[in-house]
N, C-alpha and C. Protein backbone atom coordinates (compact mmCIF):
# COMPACT_ATOMS: atom_id res chain seq x y z
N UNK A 1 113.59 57.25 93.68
CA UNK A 1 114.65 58.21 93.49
C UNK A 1 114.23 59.55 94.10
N UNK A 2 115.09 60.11 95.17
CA UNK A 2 114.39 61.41 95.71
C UNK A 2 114.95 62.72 95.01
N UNK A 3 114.04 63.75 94.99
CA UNK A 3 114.82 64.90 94.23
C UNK A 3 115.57 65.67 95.03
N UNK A 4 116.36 66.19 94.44
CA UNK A 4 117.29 67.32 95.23
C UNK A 4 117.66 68.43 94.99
N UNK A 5 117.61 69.29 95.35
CA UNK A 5 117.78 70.59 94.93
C UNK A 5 119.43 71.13 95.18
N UNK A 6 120.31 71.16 94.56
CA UNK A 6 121.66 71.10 95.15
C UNK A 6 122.05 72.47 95.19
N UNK A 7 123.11 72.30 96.53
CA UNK A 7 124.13 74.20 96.81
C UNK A 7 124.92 73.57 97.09
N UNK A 8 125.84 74.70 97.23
CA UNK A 8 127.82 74.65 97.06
C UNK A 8 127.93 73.33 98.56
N UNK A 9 127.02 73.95 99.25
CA UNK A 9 127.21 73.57 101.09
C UNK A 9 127.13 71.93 100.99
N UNK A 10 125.59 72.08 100.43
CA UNK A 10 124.67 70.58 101.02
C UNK A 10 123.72 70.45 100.25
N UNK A 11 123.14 69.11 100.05
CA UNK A 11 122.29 68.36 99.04
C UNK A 11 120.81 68.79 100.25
N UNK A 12 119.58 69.18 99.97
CA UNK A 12 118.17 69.22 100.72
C UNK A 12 117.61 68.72 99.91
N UNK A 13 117.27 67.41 100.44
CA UNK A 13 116.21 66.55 99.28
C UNK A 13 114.78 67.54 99.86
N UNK A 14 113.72 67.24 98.52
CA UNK A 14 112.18 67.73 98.82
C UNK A 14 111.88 66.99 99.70
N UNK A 15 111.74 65.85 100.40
CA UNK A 15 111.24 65.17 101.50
C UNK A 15 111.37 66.35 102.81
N UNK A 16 112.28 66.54 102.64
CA UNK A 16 113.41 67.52 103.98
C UNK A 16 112.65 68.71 103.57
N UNK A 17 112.43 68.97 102.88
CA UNK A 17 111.43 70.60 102.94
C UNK A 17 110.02 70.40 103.55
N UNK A 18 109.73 70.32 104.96
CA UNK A 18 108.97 69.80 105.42
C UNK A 18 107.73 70.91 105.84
N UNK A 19 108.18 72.55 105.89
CA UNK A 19 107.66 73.64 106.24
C UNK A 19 106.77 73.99 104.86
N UNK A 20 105.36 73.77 104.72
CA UNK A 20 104.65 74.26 104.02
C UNK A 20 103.90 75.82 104.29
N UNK A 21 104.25 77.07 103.29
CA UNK A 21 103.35 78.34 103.22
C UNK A 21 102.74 78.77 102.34
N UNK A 22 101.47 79.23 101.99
CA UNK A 22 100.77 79.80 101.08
C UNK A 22 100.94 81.37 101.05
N UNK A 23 101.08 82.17 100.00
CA UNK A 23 100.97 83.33 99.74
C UNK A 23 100.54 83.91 98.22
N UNK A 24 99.20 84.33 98.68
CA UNK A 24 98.45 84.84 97.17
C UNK A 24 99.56 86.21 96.23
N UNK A 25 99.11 85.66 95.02
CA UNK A 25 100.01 86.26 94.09
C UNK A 25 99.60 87.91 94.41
N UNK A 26 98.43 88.55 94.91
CA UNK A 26 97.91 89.79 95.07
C UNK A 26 99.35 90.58 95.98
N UNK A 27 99.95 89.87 96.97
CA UNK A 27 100.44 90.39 97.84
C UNK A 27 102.31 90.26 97.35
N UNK A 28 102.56 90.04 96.14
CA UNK A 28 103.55 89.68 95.54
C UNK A 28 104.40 90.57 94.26
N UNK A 29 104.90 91.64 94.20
CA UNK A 29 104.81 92.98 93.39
C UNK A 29 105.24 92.11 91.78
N UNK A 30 106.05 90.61 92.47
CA UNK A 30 106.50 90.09 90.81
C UNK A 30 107.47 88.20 91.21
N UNK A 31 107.46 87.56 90.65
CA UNK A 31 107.46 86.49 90.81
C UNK A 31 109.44 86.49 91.22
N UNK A 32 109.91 87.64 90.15
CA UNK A 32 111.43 87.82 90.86
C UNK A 32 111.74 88.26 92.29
N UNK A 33 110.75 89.26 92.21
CA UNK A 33 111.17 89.76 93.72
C UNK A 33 110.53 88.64 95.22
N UNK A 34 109.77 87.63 94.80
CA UNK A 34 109.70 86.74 95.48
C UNK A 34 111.07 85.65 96.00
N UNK A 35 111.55 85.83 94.55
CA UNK A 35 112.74 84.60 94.60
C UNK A 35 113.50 85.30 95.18
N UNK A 36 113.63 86.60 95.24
CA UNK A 36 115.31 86.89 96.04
C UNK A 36 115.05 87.62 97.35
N UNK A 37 113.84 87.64 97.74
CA UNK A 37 113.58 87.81 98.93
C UNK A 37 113.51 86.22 99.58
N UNK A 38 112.86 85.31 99.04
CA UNK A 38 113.14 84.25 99.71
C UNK A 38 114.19 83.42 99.84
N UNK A 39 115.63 83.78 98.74
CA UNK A 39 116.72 83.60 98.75
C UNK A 39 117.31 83.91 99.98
N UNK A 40 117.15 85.40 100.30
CA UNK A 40 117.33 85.97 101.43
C UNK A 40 117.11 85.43 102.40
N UNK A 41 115.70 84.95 103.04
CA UNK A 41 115.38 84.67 104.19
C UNK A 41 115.81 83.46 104.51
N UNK A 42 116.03 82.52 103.14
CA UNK A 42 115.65 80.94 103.53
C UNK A 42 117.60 80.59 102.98
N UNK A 43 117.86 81.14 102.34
CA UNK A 43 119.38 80.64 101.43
C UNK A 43 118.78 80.08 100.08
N UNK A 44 119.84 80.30 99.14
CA UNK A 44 119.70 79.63 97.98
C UNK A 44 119.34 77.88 97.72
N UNK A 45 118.61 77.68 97.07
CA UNK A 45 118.30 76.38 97.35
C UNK A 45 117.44 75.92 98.47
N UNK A 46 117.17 76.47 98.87
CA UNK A 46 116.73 75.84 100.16
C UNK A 46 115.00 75.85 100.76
N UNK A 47 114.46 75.77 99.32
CA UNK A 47 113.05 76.24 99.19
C UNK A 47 112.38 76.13 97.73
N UNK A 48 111.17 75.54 97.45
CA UNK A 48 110.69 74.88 96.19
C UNK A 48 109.36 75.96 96.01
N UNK A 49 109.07 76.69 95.05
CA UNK A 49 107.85 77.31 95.03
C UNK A 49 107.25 76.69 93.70
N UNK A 50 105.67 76.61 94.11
CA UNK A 50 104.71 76.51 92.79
C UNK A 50 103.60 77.03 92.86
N UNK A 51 103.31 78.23 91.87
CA UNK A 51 101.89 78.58 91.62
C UNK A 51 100.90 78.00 91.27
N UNK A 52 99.58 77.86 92.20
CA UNK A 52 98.42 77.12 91.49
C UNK A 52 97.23 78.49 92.34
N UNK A 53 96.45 78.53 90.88
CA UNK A 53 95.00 79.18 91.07
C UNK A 53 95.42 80.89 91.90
N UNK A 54 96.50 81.13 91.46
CA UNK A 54 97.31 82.28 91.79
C UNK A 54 97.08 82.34 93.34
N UNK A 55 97.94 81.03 93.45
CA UNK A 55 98.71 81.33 95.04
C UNK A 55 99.71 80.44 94.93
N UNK A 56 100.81 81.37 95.38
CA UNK A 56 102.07 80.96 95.74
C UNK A 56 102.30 79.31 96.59
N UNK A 57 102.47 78.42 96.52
CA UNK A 57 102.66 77.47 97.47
C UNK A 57 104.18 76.91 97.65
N UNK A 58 104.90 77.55 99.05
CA UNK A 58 106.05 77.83 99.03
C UNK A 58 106.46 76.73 100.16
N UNK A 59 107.65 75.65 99.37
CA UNK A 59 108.09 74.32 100.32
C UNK A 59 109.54 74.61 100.75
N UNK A 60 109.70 74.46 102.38
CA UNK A 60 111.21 75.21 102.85
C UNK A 60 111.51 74.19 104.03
N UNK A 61 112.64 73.95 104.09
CA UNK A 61 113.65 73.44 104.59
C UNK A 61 113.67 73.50 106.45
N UNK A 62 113.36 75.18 106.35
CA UNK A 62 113.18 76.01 107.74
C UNK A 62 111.91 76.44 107.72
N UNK A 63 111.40 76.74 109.16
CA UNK A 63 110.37 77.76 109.45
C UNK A 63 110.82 79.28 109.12
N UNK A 64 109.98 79.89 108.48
CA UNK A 64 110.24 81.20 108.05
C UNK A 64 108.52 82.28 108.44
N UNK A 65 108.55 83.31 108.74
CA UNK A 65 107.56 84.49 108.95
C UNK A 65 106.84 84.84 107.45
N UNK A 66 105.88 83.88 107.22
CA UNK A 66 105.30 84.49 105.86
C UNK A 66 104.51 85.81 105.89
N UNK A 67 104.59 86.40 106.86
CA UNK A 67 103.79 87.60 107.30
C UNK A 67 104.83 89.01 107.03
N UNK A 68 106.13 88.62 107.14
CA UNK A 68 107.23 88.96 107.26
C UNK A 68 107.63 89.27 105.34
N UNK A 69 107.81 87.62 104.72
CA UNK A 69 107.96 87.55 103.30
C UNK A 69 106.75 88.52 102.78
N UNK A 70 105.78 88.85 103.32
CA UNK A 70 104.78 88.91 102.23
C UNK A 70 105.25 90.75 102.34
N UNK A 71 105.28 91.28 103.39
CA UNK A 71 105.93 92.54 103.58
C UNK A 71 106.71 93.05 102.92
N UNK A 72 107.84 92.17 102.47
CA UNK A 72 109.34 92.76 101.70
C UNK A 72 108.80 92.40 100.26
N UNK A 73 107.20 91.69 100.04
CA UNK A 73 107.55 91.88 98.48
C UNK A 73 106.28 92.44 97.92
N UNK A 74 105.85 92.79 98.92
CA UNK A 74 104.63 93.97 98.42
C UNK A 74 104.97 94.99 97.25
N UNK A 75 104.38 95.69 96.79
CA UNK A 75 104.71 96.69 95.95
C UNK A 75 105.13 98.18 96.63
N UNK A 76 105.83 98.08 95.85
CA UNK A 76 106.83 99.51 96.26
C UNK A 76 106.50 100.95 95.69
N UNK A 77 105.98 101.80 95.53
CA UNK A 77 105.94 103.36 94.65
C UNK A 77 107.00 103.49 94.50
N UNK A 78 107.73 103.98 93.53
CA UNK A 78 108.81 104.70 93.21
C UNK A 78 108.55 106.38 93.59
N UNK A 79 107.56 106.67 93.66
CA UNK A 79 106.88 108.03 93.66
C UNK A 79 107.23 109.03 94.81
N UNK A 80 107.13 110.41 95.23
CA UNK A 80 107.50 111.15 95.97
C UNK A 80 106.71 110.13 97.29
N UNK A 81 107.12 110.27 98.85
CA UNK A 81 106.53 109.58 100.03
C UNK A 81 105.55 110.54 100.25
N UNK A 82 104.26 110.37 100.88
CA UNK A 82 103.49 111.18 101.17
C UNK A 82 104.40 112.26 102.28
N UNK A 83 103.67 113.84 102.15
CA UNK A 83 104.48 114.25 103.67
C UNK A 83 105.63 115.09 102.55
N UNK A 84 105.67 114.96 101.37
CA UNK A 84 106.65 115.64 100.82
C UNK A 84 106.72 116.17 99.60
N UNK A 85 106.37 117.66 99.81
CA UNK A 85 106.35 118.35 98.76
C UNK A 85 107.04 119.08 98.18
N UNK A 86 108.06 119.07 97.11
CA UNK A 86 108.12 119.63 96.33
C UNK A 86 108.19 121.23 96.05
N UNK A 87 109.01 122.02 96.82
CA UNK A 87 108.77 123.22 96.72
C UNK A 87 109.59 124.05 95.29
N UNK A 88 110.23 123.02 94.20
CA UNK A 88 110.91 124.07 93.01
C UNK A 88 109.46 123.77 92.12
N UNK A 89 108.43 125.03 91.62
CA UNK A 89 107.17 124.84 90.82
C UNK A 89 107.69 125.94 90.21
């Protein structure tokens, strides 16, 4: 029996997720902002992730830029950008 991960479109069995990527949890600001960045890149459904020994091991449908993913989910400052100060003291 093969598994499937189902969307509105089309059935992608796991066999069909044939693109294997690793990405350590260090480079990951939170396990949500993984999912909807890779929502983004890849479509809903269309990609199986599992953590082991805190690394990401991410199964996709398509070739995707994990160099790229790991970029958009780095951690963010909320904080002033360097270069900008503050002149009401």
């Amino acid at each position: 029996m093969a598994t499937t991960v189902s969307m509105a479109s089309a059935d992608v069995y796991l066999e069909d997720m044939t693109v294997e990527r690793s990405l350590h949890c260090k480079y990951v600001s939170s396990p949500r902002r993984l999912s909807l960045e890779l929502k983004d890149l890849l479509g809903a459904g269309q990609y199986k992730v599992e953590m082991r020994h805190n690394v990401y091991n991410i199964r996709a449908a398509k070739d995707f830029d994990v160099t790229r993913l790991m970029s958009r989910c780095q951690y963010r400052p909320k904080s002033t950008p360097l270069g900008e100060i503050s002149t009401n003291i």
